[in-house]
N, C-alpha and C. Protein backbone atom coordinates (compact mmCIF):
# COMPACT_ATOMS: atom_id res chain seq x y z
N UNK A 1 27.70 58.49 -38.69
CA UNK A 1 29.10 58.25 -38.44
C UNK A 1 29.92 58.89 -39.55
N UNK A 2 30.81 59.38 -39.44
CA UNK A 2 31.71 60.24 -40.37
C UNK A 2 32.90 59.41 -40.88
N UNK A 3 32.78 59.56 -42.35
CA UNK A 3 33.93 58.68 -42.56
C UNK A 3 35.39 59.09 -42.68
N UNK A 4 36.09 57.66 -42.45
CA UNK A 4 37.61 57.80 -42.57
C UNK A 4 38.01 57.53 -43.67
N UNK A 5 39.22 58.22 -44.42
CA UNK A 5 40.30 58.66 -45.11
C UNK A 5 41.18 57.59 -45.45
N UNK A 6 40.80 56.54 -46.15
CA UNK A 6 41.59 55.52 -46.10
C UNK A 6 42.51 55.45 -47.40
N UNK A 7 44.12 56.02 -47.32
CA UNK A 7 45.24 55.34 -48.60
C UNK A 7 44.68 56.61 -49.61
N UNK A 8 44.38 57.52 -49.61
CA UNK A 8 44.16 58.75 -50.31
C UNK A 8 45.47 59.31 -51.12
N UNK A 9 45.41 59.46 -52.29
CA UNK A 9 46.72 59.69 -53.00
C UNK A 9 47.48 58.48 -53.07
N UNK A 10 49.10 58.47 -52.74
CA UNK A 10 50.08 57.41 -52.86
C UNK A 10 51.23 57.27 -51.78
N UNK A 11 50.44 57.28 -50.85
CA UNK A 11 50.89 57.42 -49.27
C UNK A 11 52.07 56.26 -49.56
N UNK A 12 53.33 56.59 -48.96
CA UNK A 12 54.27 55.55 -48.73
C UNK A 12 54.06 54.55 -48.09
N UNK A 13 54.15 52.86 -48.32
CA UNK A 13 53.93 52.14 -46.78
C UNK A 13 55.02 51.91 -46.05
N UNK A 14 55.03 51.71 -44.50
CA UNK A 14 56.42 51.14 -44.29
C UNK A 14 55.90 50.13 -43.37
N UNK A 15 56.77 48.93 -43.14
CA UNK A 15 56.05 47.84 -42.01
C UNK A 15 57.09 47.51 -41.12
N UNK A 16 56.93 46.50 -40.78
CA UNK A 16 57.67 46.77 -39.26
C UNK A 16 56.94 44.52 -39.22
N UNK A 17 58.08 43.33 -38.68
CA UNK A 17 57.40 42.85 -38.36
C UNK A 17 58.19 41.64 -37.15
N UNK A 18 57.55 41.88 -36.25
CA UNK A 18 58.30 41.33 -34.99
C UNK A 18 57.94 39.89 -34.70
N UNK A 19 59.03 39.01 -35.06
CA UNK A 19 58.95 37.22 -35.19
C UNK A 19 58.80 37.33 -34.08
N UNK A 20 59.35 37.54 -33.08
CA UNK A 20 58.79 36.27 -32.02
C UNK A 20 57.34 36.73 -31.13
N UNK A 21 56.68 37.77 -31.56
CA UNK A 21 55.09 38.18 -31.44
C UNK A 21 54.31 37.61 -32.26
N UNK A 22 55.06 37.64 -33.77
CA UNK A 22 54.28 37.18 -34.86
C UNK A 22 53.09 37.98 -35.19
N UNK A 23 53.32 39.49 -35.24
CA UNK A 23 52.68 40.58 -35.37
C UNK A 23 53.34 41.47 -36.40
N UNK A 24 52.36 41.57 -37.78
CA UNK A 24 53.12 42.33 -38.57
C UNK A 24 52.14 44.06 -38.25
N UNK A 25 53.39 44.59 -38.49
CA UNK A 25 52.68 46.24 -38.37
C UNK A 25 52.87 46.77 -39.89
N UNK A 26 51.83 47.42 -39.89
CA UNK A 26 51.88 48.27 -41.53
C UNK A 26 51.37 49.61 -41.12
N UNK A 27 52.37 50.55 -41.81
CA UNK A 27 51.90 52.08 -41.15
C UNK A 27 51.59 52.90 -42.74
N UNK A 28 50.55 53.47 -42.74
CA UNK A 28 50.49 54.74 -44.21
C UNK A 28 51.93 56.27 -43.44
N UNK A 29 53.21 55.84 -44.67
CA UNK A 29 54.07 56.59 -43.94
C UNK A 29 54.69 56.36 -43.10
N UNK A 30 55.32 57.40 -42.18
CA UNK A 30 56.16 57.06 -41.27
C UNK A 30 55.41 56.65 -40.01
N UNK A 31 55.46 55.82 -39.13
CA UNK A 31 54.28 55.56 -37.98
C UNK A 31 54.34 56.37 -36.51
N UNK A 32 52.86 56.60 -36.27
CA UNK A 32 53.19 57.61 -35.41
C UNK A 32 51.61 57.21 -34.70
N UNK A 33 51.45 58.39 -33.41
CA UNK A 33 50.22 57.81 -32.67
C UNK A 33 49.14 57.75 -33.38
N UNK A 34 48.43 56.84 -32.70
CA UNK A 34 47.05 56.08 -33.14
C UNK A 34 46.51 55.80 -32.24
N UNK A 35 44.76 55.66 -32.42
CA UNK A 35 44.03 54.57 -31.82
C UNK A 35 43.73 53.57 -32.72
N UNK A 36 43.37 52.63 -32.24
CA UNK A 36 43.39 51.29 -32.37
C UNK A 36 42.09 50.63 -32.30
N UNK A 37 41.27 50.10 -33.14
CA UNK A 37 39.96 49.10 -33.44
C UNK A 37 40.13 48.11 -33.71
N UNK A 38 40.07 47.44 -32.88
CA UNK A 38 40.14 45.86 -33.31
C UNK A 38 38.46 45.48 -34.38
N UNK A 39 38.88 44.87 -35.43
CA UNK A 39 37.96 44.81 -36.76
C UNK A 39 38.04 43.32 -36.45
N UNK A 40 37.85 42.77 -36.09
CA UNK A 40 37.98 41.23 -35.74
C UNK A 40 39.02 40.28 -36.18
N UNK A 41 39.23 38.89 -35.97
CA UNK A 41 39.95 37.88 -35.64
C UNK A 41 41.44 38.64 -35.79
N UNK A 42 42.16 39.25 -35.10
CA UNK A 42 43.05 39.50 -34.74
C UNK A 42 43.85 40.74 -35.86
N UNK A 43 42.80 41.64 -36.39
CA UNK A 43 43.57 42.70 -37.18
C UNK A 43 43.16 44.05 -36.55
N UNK A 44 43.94 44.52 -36.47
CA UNK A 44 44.13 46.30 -36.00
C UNK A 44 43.53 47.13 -36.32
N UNK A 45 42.72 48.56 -36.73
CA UNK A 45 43.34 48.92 -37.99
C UNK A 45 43.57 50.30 -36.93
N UNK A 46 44.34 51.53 -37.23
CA UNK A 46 44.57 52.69 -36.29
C UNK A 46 44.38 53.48 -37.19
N UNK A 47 43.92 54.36 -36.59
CA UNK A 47 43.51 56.08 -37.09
C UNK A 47 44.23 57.10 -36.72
N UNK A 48 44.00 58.20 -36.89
CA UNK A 48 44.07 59.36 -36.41
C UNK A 48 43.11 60.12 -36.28
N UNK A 49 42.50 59.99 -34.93
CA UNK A 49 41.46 60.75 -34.52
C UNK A 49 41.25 61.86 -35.09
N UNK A 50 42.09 63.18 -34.83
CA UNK A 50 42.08 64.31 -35.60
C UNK A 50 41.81 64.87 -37.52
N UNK A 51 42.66 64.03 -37.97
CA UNK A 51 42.50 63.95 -38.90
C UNK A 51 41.34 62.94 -39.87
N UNK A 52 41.13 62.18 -38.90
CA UNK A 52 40.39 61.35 -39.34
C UNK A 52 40.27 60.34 -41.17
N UNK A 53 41.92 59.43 -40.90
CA UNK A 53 42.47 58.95 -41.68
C UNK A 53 43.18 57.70 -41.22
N UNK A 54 43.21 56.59 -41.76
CA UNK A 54 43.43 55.37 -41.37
C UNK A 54 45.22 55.85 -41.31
N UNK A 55 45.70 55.03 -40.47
CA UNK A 55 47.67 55.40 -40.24
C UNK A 55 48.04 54.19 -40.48
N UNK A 56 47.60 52.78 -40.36
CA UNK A 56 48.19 51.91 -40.08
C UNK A 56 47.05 50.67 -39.96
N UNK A 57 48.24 49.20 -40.29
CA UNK A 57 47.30 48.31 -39.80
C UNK A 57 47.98 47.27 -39.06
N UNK A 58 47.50 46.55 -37.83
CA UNK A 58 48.35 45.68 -36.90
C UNK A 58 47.77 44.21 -37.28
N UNK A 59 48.60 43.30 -37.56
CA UNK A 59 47.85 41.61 -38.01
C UNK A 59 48.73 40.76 -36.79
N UNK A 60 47.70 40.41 -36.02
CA UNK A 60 48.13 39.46 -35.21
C UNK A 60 48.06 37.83 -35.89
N UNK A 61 49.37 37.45 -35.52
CA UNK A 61 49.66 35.37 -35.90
C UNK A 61 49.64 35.39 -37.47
N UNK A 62 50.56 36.35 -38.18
CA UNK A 62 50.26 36.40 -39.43
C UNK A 62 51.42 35.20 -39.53
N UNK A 63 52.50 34.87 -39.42
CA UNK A 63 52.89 33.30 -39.35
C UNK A 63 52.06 32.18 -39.38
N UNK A 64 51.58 31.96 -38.19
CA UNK A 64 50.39 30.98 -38.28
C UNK A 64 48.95 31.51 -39.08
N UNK A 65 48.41 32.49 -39.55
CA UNK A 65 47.22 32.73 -40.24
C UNK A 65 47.57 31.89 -42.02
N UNK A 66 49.33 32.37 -42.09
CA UNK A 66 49.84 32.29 -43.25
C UNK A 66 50.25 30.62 -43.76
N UNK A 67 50.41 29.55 -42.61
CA UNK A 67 51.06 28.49 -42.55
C UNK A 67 49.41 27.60 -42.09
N UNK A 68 48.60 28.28 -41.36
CA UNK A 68 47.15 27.26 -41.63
C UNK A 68 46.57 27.62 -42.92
N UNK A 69 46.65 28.57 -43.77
CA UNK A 69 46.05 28.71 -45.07
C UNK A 69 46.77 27.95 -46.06
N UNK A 70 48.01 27.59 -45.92
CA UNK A 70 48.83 26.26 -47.26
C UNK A 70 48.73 25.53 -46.99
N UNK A 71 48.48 24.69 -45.29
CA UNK A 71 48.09 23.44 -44.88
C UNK A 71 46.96 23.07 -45.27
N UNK A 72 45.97 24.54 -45.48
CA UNK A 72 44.52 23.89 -45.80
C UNK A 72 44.00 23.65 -47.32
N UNK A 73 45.34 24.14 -48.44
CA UNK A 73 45.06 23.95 -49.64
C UNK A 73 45.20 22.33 -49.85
């Protein structure tokens, strides 16, 4: 398997995060197409096939991931 290009140099981040999905997006740079791997319990991460370099990462219920982790301290 050939590896991916992950945060190489000092890539800008920019995010993006939509309350009432409760889905935060994080892109390396400005965001643009991707595919998409779900890496389990509800995180993203997207590539760029071609280049073969991570673009971005998608976190599903980061509200609730964030509000059951202080309930459970």
């Amino acid at each position: 398997m050939e590896a991916l290009k992950i945060l190489e140099g000092t890539p800008a981040l920019s995010w993006e995060y939509d309350e009432e999905a409760d889905v935060l997006y994080i892109s390396v740079g400005e965001p643009r197409p991707a595919v998409g791997t779900d890496i389990g319990e509800g995180i993203i991460v997207r590539y760029d096939e071609k280049k073969k370099e991570v673009v971005g990462i998608t976190i599903i219920g980061l509200r609730a991931r964030t509000l059951q982790s202080i309930s459970a301290k």
